[in-house]
C-alpha atoms as a PDB file:
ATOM      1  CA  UNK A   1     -10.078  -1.436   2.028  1.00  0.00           C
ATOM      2  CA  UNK A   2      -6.362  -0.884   1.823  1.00  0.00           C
ATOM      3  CA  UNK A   3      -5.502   1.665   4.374  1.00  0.00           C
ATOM      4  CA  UNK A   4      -2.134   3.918   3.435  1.00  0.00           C
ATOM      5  CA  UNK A   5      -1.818   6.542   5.973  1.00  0.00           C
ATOM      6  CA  UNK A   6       0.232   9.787   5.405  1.00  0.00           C
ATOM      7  CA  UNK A   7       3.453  10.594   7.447  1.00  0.00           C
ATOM      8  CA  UNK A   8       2.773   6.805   9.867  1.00  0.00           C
ATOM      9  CA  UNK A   9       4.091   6.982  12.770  1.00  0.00           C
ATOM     10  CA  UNK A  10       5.559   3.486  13.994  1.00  0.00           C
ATOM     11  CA  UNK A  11       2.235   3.874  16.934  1.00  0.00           C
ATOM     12  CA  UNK A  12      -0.125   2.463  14.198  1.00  0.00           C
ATOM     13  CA  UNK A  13      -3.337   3.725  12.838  1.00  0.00           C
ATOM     14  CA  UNK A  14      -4.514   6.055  14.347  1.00  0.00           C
ATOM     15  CA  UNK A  15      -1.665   8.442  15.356  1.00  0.00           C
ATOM     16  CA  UNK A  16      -0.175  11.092  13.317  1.00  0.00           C
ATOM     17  CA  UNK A  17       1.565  14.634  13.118  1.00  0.00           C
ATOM     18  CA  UNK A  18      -1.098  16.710  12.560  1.00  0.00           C
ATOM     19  CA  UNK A  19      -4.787  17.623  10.805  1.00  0.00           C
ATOM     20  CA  UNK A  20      -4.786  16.560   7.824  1.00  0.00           C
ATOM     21  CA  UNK A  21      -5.749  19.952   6.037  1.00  0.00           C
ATOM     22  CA  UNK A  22      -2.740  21.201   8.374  1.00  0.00           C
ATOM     23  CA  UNK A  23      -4.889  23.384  10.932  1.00  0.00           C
ATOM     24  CA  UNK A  24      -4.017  24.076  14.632  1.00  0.00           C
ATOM     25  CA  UNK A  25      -6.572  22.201  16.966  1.00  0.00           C
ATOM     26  CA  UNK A  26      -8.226  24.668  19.041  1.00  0.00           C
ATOM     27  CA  UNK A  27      -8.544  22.393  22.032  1.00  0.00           C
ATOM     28  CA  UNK A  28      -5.785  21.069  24.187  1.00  0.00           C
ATOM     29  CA  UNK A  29      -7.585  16.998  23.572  1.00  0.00           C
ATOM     30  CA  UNK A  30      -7.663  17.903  19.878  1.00  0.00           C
ATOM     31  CA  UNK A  31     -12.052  17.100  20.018  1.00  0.00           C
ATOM     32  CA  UNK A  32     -13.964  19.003  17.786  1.00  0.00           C
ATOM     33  CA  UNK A  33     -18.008  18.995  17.496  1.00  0.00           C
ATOM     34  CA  UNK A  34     -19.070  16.131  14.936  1.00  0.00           C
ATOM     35  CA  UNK A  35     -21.457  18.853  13.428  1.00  0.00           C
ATOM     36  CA  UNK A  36     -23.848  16.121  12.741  1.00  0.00           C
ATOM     37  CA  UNK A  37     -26.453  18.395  10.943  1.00  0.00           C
ATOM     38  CA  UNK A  38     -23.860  19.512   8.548  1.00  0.00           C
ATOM     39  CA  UNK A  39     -23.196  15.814   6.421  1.00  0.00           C
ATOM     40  CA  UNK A  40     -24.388  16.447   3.169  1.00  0.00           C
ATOM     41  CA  UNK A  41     -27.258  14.136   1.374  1.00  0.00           C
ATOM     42  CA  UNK A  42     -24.196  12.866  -0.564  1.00  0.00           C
ATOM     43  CA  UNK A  43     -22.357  11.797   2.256  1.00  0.00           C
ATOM     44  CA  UNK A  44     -25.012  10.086   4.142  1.00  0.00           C
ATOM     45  CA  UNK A  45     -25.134   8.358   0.965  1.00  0.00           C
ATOM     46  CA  UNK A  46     -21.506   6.968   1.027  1.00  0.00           C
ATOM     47  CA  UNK A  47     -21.979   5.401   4.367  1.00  0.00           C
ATOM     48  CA  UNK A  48     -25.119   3.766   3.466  1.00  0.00           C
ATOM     49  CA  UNK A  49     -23.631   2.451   0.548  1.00  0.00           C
ATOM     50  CA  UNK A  50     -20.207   1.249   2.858  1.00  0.00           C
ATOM     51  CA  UNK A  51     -23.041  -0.140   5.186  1.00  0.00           C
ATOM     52  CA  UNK A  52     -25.281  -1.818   3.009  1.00  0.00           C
ATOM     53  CA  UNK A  53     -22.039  -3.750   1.318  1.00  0.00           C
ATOM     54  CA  UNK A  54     -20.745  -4.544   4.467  1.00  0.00           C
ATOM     55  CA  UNK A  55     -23.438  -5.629   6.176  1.00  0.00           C
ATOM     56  CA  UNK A  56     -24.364  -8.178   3.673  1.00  0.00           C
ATOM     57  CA  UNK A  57     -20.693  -9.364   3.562  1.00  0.00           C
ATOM     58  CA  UNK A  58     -20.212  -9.927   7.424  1.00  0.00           C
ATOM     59  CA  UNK A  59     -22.749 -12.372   8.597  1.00  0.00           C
ATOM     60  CA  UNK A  60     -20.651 -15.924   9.383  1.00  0.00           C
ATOM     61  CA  UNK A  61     -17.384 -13.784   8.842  1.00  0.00           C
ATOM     62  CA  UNK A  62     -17.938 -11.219  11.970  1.00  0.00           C
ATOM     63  CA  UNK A  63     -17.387 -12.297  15.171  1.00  0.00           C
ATOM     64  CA  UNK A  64     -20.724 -12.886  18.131  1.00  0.00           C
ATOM     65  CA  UNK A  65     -19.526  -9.465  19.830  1.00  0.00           C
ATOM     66  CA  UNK A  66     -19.528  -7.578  16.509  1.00  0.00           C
ATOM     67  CA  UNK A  67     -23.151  -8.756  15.762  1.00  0.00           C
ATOM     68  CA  UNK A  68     -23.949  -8.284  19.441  1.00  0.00           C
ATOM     69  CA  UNK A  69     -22.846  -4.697  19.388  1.00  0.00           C
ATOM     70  CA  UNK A  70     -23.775  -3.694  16.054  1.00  0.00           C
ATOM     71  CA  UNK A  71     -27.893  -4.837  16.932  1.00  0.00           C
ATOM     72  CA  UNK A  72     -27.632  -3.092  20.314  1.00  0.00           C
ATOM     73  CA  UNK A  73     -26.073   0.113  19.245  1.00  0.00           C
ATOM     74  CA  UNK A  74     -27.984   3.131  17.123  1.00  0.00           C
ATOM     75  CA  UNK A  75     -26.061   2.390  13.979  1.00  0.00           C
ATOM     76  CA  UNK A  76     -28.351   1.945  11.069  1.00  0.00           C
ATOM     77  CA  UNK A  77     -27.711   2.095   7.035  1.00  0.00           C
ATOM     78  CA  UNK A  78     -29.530   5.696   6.592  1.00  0.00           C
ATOM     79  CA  UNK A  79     -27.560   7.995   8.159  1.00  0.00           C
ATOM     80  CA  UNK A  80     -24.091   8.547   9.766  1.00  0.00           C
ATOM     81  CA  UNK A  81     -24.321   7.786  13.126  1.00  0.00           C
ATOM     82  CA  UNK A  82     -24.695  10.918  15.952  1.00  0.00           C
ATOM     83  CA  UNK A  83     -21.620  10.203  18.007  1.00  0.00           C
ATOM     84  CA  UNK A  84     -23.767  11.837  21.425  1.00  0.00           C
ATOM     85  CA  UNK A  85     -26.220   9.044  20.891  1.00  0.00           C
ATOM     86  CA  UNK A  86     -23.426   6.230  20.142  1.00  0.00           C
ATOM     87  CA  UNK A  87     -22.216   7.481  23.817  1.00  0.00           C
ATOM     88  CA  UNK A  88     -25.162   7.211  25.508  1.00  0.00           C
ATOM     89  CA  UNK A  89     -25.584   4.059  25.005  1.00  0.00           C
ATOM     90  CA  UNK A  90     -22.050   2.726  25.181  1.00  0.00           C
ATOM     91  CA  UNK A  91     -21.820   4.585  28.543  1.00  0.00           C
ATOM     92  CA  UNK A  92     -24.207   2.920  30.116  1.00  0.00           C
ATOM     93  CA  UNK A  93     -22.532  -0.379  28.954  1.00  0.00           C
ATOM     94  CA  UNK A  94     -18.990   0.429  28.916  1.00  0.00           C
ATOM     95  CA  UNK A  95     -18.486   3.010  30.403  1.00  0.00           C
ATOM     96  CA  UNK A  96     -16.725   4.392  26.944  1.00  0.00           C
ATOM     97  CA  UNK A  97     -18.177   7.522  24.561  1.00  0.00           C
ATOM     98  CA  UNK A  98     -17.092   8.277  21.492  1.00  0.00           C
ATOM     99  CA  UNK A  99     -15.478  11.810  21.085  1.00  0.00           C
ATOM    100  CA  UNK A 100     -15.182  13.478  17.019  1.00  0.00           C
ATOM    101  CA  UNK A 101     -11.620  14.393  15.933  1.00  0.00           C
ATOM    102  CA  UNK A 102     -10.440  15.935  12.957  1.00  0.00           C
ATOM    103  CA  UNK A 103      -7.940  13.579  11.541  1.00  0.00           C
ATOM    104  CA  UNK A 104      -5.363  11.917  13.138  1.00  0.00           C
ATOM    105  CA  UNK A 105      -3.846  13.205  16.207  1.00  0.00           C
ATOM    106  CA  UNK A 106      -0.677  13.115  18.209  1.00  0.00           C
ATOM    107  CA  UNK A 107       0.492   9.725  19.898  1.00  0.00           C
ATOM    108  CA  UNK A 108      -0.190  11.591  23.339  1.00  0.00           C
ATOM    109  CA  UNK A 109      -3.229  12.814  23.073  1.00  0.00           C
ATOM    110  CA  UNK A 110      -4.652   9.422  21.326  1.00  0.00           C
ATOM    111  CA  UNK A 111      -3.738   7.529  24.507  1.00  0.00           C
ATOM    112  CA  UNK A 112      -4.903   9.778  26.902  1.00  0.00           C
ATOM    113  CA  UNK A 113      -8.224   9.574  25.048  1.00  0.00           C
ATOM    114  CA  UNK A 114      -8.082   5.868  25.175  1.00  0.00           C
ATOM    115  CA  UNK A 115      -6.684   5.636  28.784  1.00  0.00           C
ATOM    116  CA  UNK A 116     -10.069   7.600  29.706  1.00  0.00           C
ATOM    117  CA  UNK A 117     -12.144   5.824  27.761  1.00  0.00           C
ATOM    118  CA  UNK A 118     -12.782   7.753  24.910  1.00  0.00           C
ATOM    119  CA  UNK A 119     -12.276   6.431  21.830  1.00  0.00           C
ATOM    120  CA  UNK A 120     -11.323   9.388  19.025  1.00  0.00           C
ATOM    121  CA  UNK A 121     -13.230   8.989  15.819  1.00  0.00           C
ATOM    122  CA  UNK A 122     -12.677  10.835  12.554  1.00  0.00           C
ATOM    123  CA  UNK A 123     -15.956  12.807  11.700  1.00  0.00           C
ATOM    124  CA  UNK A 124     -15.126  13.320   8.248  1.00  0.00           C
ATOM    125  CA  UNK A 125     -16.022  10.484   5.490  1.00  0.00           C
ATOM    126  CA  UNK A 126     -14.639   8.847   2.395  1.00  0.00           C
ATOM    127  CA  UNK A 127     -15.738  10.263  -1.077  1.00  0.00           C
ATOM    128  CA  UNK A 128     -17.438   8.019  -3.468  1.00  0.00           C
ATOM    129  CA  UNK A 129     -14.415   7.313  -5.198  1.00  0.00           C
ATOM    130  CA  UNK A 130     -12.476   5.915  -1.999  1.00  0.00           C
ATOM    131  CA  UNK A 131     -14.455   3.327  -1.164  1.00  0.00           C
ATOM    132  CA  UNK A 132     -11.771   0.552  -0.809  1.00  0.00           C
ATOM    133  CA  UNK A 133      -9.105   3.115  -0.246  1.00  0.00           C
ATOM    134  CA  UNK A 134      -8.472   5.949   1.541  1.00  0.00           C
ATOM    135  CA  UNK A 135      -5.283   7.604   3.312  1.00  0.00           C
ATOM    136  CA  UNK A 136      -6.651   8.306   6.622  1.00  0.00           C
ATOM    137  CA  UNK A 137      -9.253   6.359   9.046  1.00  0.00           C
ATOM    138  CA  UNK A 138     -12.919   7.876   8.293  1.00  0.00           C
ATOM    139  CA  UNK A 139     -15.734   7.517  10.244  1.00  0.00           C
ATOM    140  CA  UNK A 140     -16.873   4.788   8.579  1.00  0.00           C
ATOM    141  CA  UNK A 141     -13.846   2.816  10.053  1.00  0.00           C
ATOM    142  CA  UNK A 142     -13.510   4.343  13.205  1.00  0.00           C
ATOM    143  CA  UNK A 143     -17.437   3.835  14.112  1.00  0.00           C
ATOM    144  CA  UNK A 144     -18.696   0.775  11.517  1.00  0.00           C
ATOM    145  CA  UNK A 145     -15.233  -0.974  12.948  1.00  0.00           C
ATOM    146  CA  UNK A 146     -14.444  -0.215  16.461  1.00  0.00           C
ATOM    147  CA  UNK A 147     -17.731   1.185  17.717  1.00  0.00           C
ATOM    148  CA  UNK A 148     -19.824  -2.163  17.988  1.00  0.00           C
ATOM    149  CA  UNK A 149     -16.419  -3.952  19.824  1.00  0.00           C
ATOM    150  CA  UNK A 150     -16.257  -1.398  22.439  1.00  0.00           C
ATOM    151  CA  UNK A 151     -19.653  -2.908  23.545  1.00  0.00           C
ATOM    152  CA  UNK A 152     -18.164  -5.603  24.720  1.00  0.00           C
ATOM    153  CA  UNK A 153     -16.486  -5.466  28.750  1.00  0.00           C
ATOM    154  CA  UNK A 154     -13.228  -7.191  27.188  1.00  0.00           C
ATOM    155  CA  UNK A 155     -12.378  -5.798  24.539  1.00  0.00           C
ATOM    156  CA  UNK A 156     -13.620  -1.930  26.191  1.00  0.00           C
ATOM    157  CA  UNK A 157     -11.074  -2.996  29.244  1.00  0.00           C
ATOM    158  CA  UNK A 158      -8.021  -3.990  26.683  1.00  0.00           C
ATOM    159  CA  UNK A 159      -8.726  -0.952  24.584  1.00  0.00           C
ATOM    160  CA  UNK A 160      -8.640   1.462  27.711  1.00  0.00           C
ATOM    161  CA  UNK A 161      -5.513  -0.780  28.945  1.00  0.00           C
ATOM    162  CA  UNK A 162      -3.660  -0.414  25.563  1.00  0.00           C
ATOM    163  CA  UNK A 163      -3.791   3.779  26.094  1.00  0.00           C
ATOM    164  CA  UNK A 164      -2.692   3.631  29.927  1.00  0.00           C
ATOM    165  CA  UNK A 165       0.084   0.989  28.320  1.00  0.00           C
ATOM    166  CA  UNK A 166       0.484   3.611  25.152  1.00  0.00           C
ATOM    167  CA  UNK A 167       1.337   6.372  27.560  1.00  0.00           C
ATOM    168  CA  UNK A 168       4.078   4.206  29.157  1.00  0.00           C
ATOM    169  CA  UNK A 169       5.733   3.194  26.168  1.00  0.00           C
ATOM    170  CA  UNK A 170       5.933   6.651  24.797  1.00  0.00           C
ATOM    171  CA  UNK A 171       8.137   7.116  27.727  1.00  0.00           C
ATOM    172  CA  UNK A 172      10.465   4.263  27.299  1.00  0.00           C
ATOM    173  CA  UNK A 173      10.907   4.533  23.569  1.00  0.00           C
ATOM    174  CA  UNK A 174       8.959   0.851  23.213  1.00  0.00           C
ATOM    175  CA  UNK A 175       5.682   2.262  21.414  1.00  0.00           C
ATOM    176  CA  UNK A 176       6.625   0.465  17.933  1.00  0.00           C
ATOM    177  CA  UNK A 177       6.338  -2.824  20.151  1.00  0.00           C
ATOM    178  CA  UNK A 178       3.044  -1.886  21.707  1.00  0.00           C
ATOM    179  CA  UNK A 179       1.851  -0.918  18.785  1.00  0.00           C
ATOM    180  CA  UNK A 180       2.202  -4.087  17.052  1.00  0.00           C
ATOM    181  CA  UNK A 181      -0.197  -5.858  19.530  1.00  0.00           C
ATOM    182  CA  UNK A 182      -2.527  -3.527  18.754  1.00  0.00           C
ATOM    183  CA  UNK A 183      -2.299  -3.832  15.122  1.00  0.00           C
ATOM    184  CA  UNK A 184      -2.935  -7.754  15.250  1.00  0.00           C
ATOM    185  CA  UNK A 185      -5.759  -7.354  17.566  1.00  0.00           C
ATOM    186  CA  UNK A 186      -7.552  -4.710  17.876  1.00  0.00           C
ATOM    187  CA  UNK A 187      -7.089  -3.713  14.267  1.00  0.00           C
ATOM    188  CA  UNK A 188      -6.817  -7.252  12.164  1.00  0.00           C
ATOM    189  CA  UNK A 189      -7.354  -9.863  15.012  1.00  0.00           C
ATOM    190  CA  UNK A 190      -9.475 -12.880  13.720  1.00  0.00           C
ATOM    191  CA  UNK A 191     -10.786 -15.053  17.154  1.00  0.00           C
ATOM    192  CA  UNK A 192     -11.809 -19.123  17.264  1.00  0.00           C
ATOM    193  CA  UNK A 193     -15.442 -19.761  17.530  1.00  0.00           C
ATOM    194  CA  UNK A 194     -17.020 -22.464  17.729  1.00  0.00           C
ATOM    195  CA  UNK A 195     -17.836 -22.806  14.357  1.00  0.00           C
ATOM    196  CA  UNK A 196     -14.513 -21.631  12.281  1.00  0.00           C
ATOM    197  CA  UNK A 197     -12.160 -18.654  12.752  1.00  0.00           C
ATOM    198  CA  UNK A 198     -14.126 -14.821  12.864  1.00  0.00           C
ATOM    199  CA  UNK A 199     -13.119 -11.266  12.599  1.00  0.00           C
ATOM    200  CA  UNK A 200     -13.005  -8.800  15.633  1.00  0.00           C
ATOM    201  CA  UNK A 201     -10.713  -6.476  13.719  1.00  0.00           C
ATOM    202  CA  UNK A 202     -11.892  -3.074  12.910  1.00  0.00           C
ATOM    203  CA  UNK A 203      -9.441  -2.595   9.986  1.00  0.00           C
ATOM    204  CA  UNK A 204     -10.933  -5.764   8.735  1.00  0.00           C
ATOM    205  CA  UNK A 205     -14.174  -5.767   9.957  1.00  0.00           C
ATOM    206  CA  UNK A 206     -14.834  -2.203   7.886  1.00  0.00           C
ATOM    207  CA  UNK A 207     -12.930  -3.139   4.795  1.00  0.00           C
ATOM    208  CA  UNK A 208     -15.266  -5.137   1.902  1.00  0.00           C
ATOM    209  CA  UNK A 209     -11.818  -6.860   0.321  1.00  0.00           C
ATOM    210  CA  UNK A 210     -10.010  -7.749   3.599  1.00  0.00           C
ATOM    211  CA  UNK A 211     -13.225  -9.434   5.064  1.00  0.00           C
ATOM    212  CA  UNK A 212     -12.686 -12.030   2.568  1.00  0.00           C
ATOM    213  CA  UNK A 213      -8.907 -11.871   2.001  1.00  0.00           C
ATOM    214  CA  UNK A 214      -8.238 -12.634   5.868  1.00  0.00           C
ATOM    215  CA  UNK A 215     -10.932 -15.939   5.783  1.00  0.00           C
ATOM    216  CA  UNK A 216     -10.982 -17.501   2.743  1.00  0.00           C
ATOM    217  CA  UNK A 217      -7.930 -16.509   0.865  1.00  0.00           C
ATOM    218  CA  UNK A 218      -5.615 -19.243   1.002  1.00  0.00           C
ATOM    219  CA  UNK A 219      -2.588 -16.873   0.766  1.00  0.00           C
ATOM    220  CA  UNK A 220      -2.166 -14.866   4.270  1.00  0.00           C
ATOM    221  CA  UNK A 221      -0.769 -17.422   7.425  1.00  0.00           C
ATOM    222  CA  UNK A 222      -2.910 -17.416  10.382  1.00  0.00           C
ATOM    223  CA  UNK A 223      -1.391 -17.963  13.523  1.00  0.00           C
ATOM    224  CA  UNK A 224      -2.390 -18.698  17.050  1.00  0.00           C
ATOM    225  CA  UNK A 225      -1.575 -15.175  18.968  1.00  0.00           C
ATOM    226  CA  UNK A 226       1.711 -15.708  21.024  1.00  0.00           C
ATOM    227  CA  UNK A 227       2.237 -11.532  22.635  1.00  0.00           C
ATOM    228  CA  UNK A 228       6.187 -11.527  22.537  1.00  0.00           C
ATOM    229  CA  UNK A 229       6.244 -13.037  18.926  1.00  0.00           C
ATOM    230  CA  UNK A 230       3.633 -10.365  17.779  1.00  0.00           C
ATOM    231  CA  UNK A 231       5.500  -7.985  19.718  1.00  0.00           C
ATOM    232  CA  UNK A 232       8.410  -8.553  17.399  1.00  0.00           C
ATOM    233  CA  UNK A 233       6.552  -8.931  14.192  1.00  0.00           C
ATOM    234  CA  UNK A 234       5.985  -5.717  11.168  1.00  0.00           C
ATOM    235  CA  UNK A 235       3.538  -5.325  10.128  1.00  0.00           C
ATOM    236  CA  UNK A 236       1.933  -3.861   6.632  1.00  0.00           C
ATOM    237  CA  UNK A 237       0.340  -0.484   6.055  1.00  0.00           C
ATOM    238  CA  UNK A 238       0.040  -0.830   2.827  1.00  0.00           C
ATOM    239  CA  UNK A 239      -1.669  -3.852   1.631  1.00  0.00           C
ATOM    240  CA  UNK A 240      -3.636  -6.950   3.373  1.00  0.00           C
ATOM    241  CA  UNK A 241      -1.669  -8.142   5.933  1.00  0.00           C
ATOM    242  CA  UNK A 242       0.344 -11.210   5.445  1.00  0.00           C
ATOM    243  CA  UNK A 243      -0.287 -13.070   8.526  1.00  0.00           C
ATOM    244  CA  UNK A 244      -3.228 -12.813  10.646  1.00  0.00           C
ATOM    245  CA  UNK A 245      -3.015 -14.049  14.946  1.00  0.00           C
ATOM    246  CA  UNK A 246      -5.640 -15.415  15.884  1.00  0.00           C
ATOM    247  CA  UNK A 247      -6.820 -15.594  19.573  1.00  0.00           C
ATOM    248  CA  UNK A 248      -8.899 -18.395  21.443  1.00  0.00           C
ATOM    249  CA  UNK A 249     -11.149 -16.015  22.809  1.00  0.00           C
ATOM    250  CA  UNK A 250     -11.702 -12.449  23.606  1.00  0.00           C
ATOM    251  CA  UNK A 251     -11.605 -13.227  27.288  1.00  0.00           C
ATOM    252  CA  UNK A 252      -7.821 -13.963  26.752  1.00  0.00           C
ATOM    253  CA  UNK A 253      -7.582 -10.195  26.020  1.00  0.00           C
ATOM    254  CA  UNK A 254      -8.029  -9.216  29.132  1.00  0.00           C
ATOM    255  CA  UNK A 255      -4.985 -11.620  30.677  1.00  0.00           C
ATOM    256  CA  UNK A 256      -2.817  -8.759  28.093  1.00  0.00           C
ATOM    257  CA  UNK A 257      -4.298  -5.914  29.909  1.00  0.00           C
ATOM    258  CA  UNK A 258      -3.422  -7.152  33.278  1.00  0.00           C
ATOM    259  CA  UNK A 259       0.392  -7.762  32.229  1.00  0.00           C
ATOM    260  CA  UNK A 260       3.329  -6.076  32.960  1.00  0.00           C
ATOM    261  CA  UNK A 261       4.955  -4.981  29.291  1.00  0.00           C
ATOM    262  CA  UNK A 262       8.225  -3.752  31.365  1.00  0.00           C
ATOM    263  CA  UNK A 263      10.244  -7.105  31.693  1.00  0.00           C
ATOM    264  CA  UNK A 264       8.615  -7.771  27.988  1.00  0.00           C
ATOM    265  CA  UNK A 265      10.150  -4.750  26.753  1.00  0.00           C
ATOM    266  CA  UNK A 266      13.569  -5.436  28.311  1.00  0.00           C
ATOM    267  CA  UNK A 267      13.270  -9.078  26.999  1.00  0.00           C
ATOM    268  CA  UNK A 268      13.182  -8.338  23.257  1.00  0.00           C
ATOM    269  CA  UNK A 269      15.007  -5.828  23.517  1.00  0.00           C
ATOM    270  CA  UNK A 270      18.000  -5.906  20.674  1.00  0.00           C
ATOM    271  CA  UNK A 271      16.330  -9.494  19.105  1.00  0.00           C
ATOM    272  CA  UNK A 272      15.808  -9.512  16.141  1.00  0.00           C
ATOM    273  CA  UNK A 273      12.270  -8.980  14.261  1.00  0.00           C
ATOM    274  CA  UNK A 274      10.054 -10.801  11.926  1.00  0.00           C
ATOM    275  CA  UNK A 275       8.839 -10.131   8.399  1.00  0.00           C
ATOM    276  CA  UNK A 276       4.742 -10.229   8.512  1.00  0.00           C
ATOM    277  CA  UNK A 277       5.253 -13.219   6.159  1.00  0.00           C
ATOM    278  CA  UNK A 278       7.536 -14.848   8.124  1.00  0.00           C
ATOM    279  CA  UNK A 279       6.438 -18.781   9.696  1.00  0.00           C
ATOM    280  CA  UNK A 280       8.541 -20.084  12.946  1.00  0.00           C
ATOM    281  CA  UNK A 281       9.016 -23.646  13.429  1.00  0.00           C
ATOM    282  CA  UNK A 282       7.697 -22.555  17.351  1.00  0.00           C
ATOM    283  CA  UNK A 283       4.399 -20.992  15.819  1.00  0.00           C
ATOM    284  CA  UNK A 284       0.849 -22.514  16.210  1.00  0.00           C
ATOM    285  CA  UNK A 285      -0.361 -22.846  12.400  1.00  0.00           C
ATOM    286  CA  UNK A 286      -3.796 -23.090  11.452  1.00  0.00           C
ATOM    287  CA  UNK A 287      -3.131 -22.263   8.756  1.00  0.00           C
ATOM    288  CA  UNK A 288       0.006 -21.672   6.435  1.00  0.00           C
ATOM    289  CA  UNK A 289      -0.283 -19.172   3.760  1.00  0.00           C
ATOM    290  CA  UNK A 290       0.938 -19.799   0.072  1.00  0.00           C
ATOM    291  CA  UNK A 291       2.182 -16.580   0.389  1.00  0.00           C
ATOM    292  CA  UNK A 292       0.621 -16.005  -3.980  1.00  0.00           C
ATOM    293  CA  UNK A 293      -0.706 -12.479  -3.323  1.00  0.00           C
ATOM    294  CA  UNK A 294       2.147 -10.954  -1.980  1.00  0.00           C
ATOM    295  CA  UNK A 295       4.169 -12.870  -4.135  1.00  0.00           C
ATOM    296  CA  UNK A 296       2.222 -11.652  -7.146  1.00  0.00           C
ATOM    297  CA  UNK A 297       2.332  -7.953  -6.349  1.00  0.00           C
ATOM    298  CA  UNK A 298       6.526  -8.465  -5.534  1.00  0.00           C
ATOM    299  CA  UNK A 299       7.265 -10.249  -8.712  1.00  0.00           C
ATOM    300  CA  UNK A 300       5.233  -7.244 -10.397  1.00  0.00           C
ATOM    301  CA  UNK A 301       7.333  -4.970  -9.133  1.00  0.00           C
ATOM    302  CA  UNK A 302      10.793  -5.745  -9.940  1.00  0.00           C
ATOM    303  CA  UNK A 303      12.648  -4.645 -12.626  1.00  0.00           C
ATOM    304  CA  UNK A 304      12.891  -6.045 -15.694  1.00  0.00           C
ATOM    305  CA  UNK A 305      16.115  -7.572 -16.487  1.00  0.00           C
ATOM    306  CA  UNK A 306      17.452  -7.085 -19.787  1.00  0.00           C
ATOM    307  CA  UNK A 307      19.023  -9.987 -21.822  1.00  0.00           C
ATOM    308  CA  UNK A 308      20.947  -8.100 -24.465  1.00  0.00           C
END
């Protein structure tokens, strides 16, 4: 799935400037009811079809938490999933729910959610004829992706750490910083296991072409996660990602949420910032990219030079 998103604000995926059919919310946190019982037969139908693909694609590719959270939660192939019932059972583990928003919604109001442990999910879902590509975050990615994550104490901690941080760095004028660390990991992070490099990612994890781009393509880098380096690294919106940062564990998220960003912030501050393709002789490579994909779509690009 490549994911473009309209008007992207430099906090990432999920934050915007409004609904996207341009309505005022009509409650201060921007939630709306999922209206469950409304889906059509049609759309139930998309996700089982997203499912059903996915599902089949991600066993040896998905991380042990994924898998762990997916079996444990009430997410099946039939049906989208009732958010009330994803909450119950996520707040008994977690201590997170998962609350139905319209589309995306302000930086503020994202992170608050987040700082309090809700995590904002789009209730709306792809049409048949988006399935690798749509312009805003669905339901499919917000619950297939992140849901089955947020069942794990780690990665619930860093996610609830990231809005507190979020709310911070709106105030200091640092969020395109914060948000690159959560683009790399909570978004397209791949983590060692034991046996070979998996996906925790929900932009990966929910996306049938990026599952196998970011593994077993030989043209993305992947490189061991070092926070300032990703903290000065773009990113893409537009296409697979170009480098991938890859953490030893998910414990080693939690060491991020207990860090002060403020002497991070002032550190970087005025240095200068990486290309997503770019290598650094200081990097941990496992592996370097041959950079063909991105290459490819580049050299497709430019202009044709005339030789008259």
């Amino acid at each position: 799935m490549l994911m473009q998103l309209k008007e992207l604000t430099p906090e990432g995926l999920k934050t915007g400037h409004g609904l996207a059919g341009g309505d005022a919310p009509t409650r201060a946190d921007w939630t709306i009811d999922q209206g469950w019982h409304n889906y059509t037969a049609a759309e139930h139908a998309v996700w089982k079809t997203l499912f059903e693909r996915q599902s089949k694609l991600l066993p040896g590719r998905a991380c042990d938490e994924f898998v762990a959270g997916m079996r444990d939660l009430p997410i099946g192939p039939e049906q989208i999933p009732d958010f009330e019932q994803l909450s119950e059972v996520l707040m008994q583990r977690t201590g997170w729910q998962v609350v139905a928003v319209p589309g995306l919604v302000p930086d503020e109001v994202f992170f608050e959610h987040l700082a309090n442990r809700r995590f904002p999910a789009g209730h709306f879902i792809r049409k048949p004829s988006e399935l690798d590509y749509l312009e805003e975050p669905d339901v499919f990615h917000d619950v297939f992706g992140h849901v089955p994550m947020l069942m794990n104490p780690a990665i619930a901690d860093y996610i609830q750490a990231y809005g507190v941080g979020g709310l911070r760095a709106r105030k200091l004028g640092v969020l395109d910083k914060l948000a690159r660390v959560y683009w790399y990991t909570v978004e397209f992070g791949l983590v060692k296991q034991a046996d070979g490099l998996r996906i925790y990612g929900a932009g990966i994890a929910s996306s049938y072409t990026e599952t196998v781009f970011s593994l077993d393509d030989p043209s993305p880098n992947r490189i061991g996660f070092d926070l300032e380096r990703v903290m000065r690294t773009n990113y893409r919106i537009d296409d697979f990602q170009e480098s991938y940062f890859v953490i030893d564990n998910l414990d080693k998220l939690l060491d991020l949420a207990h860090i002060d960003f403020a002497p991070l912030y002032e550190r970087i501050a005025g240095q200068p910032e990486y290309q997503p393709g770019t290598v650094l002789p200081s990097d941990t490579l496992l592996t370097r990219g041959t950079g063909s994909y991105h290459d490819a779509k580049r050299a497709a690009t430019r202009p044709v030079t005339s030789l008259n």
